[in-house]
Protein backbone atom coordinates (compact mmCIF):
# COMPACT_ATOMS: atom_id res chain seq x y z
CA UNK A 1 11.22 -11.36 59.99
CA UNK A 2 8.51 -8.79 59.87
CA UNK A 3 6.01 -7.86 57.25
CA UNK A 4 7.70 -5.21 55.45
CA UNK A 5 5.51 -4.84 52.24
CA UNK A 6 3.71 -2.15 50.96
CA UNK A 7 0.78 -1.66 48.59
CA UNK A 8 0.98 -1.62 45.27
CA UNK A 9 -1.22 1.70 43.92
CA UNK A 10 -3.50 0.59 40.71
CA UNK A 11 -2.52 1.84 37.69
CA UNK A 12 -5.94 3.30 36.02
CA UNK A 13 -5.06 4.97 32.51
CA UNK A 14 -3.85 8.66 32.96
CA UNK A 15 -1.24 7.41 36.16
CA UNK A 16 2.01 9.26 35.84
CA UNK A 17 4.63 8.03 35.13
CA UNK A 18 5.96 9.01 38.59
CA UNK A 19 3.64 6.67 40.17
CA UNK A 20 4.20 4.01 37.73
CA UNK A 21 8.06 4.40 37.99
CA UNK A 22 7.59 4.49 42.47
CA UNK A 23 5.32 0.73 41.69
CA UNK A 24 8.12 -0.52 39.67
CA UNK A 25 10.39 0.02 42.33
CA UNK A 26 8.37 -1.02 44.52
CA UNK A 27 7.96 -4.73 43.40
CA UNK A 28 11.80 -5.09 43.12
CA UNK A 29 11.95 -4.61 46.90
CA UNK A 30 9.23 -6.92 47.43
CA UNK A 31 10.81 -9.48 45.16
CA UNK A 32 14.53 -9.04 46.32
CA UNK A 33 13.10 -8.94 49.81
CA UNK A 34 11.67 -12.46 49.15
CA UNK A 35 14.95 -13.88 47.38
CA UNK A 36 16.81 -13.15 50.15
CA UNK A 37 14.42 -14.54 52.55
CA UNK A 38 14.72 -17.80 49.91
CA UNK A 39 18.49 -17.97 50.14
CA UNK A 40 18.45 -17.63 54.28
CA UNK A 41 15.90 -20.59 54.24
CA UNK A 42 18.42 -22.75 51.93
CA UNK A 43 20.97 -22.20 53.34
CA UNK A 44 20.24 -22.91 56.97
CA UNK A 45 18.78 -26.20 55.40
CA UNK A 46 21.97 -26.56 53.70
CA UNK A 47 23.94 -26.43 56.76
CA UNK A 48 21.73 -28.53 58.51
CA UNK A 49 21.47 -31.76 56.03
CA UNK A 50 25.29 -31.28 55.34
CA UNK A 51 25.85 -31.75 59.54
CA UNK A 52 23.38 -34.89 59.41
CA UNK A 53 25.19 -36.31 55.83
CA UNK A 54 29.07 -35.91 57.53
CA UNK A 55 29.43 -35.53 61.59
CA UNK A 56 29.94 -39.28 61.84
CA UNK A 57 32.96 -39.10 59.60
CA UNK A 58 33.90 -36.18 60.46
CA UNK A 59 34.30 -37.48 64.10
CA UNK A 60 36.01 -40.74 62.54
CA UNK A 61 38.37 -38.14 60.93
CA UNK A 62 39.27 -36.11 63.51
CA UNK A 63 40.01 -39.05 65.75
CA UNK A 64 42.42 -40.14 63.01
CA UNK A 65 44.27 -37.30 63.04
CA UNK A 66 44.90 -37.08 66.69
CA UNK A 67 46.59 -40.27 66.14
CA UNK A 68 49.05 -39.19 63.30
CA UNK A 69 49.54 -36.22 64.99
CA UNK A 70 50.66 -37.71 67.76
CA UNK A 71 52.73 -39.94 65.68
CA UNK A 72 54.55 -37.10 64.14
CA UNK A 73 55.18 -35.94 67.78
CA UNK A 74 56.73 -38.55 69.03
CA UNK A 75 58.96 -39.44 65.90
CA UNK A 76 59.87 -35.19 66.65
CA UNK A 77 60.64 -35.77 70.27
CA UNK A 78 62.42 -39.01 69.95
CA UNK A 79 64.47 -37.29 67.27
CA UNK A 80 63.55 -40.31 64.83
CA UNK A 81 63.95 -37.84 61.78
CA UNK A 82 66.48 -35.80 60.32
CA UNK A 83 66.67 -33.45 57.09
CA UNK A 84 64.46 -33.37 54.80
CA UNK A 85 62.10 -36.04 56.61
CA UNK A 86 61.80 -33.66 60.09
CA UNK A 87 61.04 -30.54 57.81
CA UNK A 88 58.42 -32.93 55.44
CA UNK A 89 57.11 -34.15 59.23
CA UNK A 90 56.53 -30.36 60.69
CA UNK A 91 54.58 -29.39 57.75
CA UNK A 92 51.89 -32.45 58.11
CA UNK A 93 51.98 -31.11 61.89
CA UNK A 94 50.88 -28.40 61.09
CA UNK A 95 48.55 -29.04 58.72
CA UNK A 96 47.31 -31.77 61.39
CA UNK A 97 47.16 -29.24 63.74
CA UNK A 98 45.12 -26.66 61.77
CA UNK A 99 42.53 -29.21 60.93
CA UNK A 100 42.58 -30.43 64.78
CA UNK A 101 42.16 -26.86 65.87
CA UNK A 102 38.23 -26.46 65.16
CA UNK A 103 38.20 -29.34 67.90
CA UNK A 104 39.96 -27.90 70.65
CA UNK A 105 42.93 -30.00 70.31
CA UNK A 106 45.88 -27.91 71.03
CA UNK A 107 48.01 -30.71 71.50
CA UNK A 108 49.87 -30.86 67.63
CA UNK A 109 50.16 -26.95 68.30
CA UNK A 110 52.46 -27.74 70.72
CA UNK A 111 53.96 -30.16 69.88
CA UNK A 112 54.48 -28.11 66.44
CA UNK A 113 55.46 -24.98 68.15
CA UNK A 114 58.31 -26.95 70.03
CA UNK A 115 60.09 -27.99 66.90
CA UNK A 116 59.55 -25.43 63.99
CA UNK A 117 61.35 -21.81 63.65
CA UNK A 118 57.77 -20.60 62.85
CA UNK A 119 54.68 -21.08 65.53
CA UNK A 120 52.00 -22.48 63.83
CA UNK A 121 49.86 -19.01 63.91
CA UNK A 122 52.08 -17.67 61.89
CA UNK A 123 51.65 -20.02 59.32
CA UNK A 124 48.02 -19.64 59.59
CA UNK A 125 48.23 -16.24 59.00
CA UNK A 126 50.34 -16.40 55.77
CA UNK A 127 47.36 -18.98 54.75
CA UNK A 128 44.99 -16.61 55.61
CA UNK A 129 47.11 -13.94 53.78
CA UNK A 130 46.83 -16.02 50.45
CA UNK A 131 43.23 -16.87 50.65
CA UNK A 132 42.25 -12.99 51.20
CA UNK A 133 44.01 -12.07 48.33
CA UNK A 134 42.04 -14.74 46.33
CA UNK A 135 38.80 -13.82 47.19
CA UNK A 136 39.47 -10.09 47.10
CA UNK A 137 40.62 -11.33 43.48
CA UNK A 138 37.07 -12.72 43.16
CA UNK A 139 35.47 -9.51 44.65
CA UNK A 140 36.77 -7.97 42.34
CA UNK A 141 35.23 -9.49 39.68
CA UNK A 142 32.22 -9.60 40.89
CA UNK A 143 32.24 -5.87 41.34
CA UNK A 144 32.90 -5.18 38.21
CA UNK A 145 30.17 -7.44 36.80
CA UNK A 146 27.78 -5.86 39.08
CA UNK A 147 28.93 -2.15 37.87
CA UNK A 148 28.26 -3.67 34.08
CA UNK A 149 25.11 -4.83 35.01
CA UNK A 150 24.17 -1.61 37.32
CA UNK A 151 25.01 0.34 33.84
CA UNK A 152 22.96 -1.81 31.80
CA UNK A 153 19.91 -1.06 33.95
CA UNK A 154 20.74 2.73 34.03
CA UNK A 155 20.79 2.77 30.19
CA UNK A 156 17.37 0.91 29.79
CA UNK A 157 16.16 3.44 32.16
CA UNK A 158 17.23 6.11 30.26
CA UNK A 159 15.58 4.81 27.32
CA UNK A 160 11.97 4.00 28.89
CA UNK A 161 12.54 7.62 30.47
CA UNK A 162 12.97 9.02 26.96
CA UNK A 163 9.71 6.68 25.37
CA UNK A 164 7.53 8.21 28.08
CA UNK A 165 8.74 11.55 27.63
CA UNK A 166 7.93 11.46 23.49
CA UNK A 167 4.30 9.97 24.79
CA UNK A 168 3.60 12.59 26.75
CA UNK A 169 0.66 14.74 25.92
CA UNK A 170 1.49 18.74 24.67
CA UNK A 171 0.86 21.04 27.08
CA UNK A 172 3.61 19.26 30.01
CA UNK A 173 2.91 16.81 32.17
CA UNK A 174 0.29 14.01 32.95
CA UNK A 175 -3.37 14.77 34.51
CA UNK A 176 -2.13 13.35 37.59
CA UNK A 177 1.14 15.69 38.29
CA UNK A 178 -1.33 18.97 37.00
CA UNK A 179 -3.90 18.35 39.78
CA UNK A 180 -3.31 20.81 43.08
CA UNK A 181 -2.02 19.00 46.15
CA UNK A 182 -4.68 18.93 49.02
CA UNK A 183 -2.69 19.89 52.10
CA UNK A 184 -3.64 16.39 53.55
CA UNK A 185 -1.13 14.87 51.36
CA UNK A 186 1.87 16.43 53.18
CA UNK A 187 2.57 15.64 56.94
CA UNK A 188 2.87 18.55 58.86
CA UNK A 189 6.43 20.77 57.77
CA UNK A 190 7.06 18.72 54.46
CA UNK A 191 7.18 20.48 51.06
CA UNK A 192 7.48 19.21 47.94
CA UNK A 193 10.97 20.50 47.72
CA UNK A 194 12.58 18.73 50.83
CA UNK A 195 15.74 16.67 49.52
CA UNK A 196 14.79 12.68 50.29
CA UNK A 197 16.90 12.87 53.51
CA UNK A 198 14.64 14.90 55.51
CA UNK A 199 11.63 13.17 54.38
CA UNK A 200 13.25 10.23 55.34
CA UNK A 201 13.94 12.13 59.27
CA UNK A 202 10.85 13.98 59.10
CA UNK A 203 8.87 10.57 58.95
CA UNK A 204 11.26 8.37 61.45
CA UNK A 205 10.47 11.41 64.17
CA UNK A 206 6.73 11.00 63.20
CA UNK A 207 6.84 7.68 63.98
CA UNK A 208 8.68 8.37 66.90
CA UNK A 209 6.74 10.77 68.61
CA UNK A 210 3.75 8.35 68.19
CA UNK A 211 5.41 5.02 69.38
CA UNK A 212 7.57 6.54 72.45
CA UNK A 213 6.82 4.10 75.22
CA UNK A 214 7.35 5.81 77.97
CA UNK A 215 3.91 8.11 77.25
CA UNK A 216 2.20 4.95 77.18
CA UNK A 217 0.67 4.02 80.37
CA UNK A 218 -0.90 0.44 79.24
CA UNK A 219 1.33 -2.12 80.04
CA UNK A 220 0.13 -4.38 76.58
CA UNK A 221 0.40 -0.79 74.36
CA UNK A 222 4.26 -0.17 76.04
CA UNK A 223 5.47 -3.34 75.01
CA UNK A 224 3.47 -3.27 71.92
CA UNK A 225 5.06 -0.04 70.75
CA UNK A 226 8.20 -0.73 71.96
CA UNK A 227 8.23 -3.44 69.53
CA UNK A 228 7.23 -1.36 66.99
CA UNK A 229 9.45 1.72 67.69
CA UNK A 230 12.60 -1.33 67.78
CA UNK A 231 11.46 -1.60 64.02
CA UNK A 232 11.02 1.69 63.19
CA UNK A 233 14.64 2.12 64.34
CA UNK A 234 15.70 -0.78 62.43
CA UNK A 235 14.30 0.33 59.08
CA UNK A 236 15.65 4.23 59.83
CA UNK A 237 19.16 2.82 60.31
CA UNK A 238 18.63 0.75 57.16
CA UNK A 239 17.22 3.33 54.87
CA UNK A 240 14.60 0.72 54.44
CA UNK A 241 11.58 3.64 53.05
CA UNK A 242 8.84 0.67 52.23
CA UNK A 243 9.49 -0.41 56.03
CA UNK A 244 8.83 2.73 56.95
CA UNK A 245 6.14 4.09 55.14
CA UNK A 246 4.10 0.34 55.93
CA UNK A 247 4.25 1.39 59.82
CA UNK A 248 3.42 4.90 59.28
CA UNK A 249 -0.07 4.14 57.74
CA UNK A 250 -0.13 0.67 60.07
CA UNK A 251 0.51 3.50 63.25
CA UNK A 252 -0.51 6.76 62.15
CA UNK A 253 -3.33 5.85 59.29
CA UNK A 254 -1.59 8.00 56.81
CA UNK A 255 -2.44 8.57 53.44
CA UNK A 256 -0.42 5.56 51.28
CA UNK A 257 2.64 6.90 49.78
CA UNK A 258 1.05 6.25 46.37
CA UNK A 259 -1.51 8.84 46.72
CA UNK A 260 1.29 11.50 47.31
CA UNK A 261 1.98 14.16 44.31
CA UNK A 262 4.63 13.45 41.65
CA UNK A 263 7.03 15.76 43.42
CA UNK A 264 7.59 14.34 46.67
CA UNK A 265 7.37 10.80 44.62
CA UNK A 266 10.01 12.13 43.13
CA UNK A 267 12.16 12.89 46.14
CA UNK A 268 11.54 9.64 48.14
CA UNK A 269 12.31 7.30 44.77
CA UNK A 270 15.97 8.90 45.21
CA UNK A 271 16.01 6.72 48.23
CA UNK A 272 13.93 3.81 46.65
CA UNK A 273 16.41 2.82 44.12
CA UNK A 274 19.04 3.24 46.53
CA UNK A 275 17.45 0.55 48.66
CA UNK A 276 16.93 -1.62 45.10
CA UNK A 277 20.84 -1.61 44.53
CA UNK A 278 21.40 -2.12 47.96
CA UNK A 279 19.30 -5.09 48.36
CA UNK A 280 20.76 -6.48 44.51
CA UNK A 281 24.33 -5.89 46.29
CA UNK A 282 23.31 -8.09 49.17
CA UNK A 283 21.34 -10.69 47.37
CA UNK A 284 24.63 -11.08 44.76
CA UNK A 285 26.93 -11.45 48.30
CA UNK A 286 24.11 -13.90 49.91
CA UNK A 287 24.54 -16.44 46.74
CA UNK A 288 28.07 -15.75 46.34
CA UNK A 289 28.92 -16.76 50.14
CA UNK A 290 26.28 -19.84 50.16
CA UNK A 291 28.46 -21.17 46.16
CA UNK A 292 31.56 -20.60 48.36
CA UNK A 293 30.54 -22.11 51.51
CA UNK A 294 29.50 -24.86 49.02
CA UNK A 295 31.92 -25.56 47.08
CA UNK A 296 30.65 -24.59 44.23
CA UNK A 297 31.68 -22.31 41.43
CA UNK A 298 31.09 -18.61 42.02
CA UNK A 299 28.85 -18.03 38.93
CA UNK A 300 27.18 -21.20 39.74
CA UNK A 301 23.35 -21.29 39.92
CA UNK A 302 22.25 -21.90 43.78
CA UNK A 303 19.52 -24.20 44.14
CA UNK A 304 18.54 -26.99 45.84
CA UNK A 305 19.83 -29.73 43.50
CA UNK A 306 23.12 -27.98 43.04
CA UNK A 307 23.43 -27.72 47.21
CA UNK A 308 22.49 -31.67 47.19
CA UNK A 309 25.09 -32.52 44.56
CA UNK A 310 27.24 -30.47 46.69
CA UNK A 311 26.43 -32.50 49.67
CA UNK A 312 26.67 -35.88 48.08
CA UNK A 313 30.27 -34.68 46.69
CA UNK A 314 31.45 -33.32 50.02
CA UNK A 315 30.05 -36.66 52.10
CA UNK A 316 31.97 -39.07 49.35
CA UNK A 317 35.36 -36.94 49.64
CA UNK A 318 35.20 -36.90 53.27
CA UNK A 319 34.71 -40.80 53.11
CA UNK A 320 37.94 -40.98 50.61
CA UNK A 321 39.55 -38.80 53.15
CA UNK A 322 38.74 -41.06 56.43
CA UNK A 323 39.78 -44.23 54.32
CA UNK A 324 43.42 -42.46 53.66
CA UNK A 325 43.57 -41.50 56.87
CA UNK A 326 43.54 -44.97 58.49
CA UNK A 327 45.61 -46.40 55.75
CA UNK A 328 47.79 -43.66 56.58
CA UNK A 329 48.50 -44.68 60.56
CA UNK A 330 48.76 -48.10 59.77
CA UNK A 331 51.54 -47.32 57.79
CA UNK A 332 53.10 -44.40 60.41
CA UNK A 333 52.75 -47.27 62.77
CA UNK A 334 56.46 -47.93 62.38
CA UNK A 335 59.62 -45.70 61.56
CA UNK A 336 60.01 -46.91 57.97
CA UNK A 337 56.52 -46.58 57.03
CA UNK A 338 56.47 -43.37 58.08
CA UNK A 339 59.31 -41.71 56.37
CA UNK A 340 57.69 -43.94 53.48
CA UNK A 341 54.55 -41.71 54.37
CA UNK A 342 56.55 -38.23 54.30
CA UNK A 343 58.73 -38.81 51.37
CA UNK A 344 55.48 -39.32 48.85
């Protein structure tokens, strides 16, 4: 993942509160950046010491259930079962055959498909059906915690906005904002009063016209660029300003954004909180997938020691599972055992 922080300006007494407001910002990227980062990292180590913890018994499992499905086949074909015990016997087919399916076994699909009214992807798709609807259900309230919290943060900022604004001096605004911009603080064709979109373009083409590889004649400097043009596109798509602005003074030794005037500040923290809620939005979705994936419960705290009581509870249910399982085809070993087995 590349480097995509940016400075931090000092705060000396006098900075405005435009500057202050653009650092504040500023350090949420950085630390959302780096909680994301966190969550990637644990849960690819997740995945990892859950595949070491299980694939024995999940092997031991699957193998099972090739063997009751087969069972269940040939108690189908052989027209062993009637009633209520043939419709009890398709639906652990096809639950068999779902579970068998990850594997490339296609063999219970068949053998379900040849005796039910309904093919076994249609049953998978009302399943599917059902679990949407649940975790739209759980989107749902997740959104509308978010929106709470979102509102929570706009009426705190609404407040500090209103503190600074009664501790501002008479006479307007802050030393800072009443100094005249130099002209070296604007690229070439900005003005203060460009909407954050086209400072946004305006900066992207900069970059642009400074990393094209073609004009490069080096064969190092072309691929050099073209790495860094691939991540200038990257962070354009994204809206991703810091990313931006960190390769404009990397490529073009700009001035750092935080020695811009208040006004175009202004502008380009339109896009900087945009990227804040954006990056919350993902960070909420990153620890809500990793709980689900988990097991655990969706407001559940994700950390290390939950993932590894998470791990310990998914190797000992999967070791309850394999131990039904073979008690299971011992007992589907004959035709009373297993209508025994279906009517339970």
């Amino acid at each position: 993942m590349p480097d995509r922080t940016l400075s931090i300006a000092g705060e000396a007494p006098g900075t405005s509160a435009t500057v202050r407001e653009w650092n504040r910002q500023l350090q949420r990227i950085h630390r959302l950046q780096s909680q994301l980062a966190d969550l990637q990292a644990l849960a690819l180590t997740h995945r990892q010491a859950l595949q070491v913890a299980t694939a024995p018994m999940t092997q031991a499992l699957t193998e099972v259930r090739q063997q009751l499905a087969r069972c269940l086949a040939d108690a189908l074909d052989g027209k062993q079962l009637a009633g209520a015990d043939r419709r009890a016997a398709l639906v652990r087919l096809a639950r068999l055959a779902s579970e068998l399916a990850g594997s490339g076994d296609a063999t219970a699909r068949e053998a379900h498909d040849r005796h039910s009214d309904i093919p076994l992807a249609e049953r998978q798709a009302q399943d599917r059906t059902g679990w949407q609807e649940r975790v739209e259900g759980w989107r749902q309230q997740t959104n509308e915690r978010d929106a709470r919290r979102e509102a929570r943060q706009a009426r705190r900022e609404q407040r500090r906005q209103q503190r600074e604004a009664r501790q501002t001096p008479p006479g307007g605004a802050s030393d800072s904002a009443s100094q005249p911009t130099p002209d070296s603080a604007l690229p070439p064709g900005d003005s203060p009063t460009d909407d954050p979109a086209t400072l946004l373009r305006r900066l992207f083409r900069q970059l642009a016209s400074a990393l094209h590889p073609d004009r490069e004649p080096d064969p190092a400097q072309r691929e050099r660029k073209t790495a860094l043009m691939a991540e200038a596109n990257r962070a354009h798509a994204g809206g991703d300003l810091p990313a931006l602005l960190r390769l404009q003074q990397q490529v073009l030794q700009a001035q750092p954004a935080s020695g811009w005037d208040d006004a175009r500040l202004a502008g380009l923290l339109v896009i900087l909180r945009r990227q804040v809620a954006d990056l919350e939005r993902e960070r909420a979705a990153a620890q809500q997938n990793l709980a689900w994936e988990a097991g655990l419960a969706p407001d559940s705290a994700v950390t290390e020691d939950a993932l590894a009581l998470a791990r310990r509870a998914a190797a000992e249910a999967l070791a309850q599972a394999l131990e039904e399982a073979r008690v299971t085809l011992e007992r589907a070993g004959t035709t009373g055992g297993l209508r025994r087995w279906l009517r339970d």
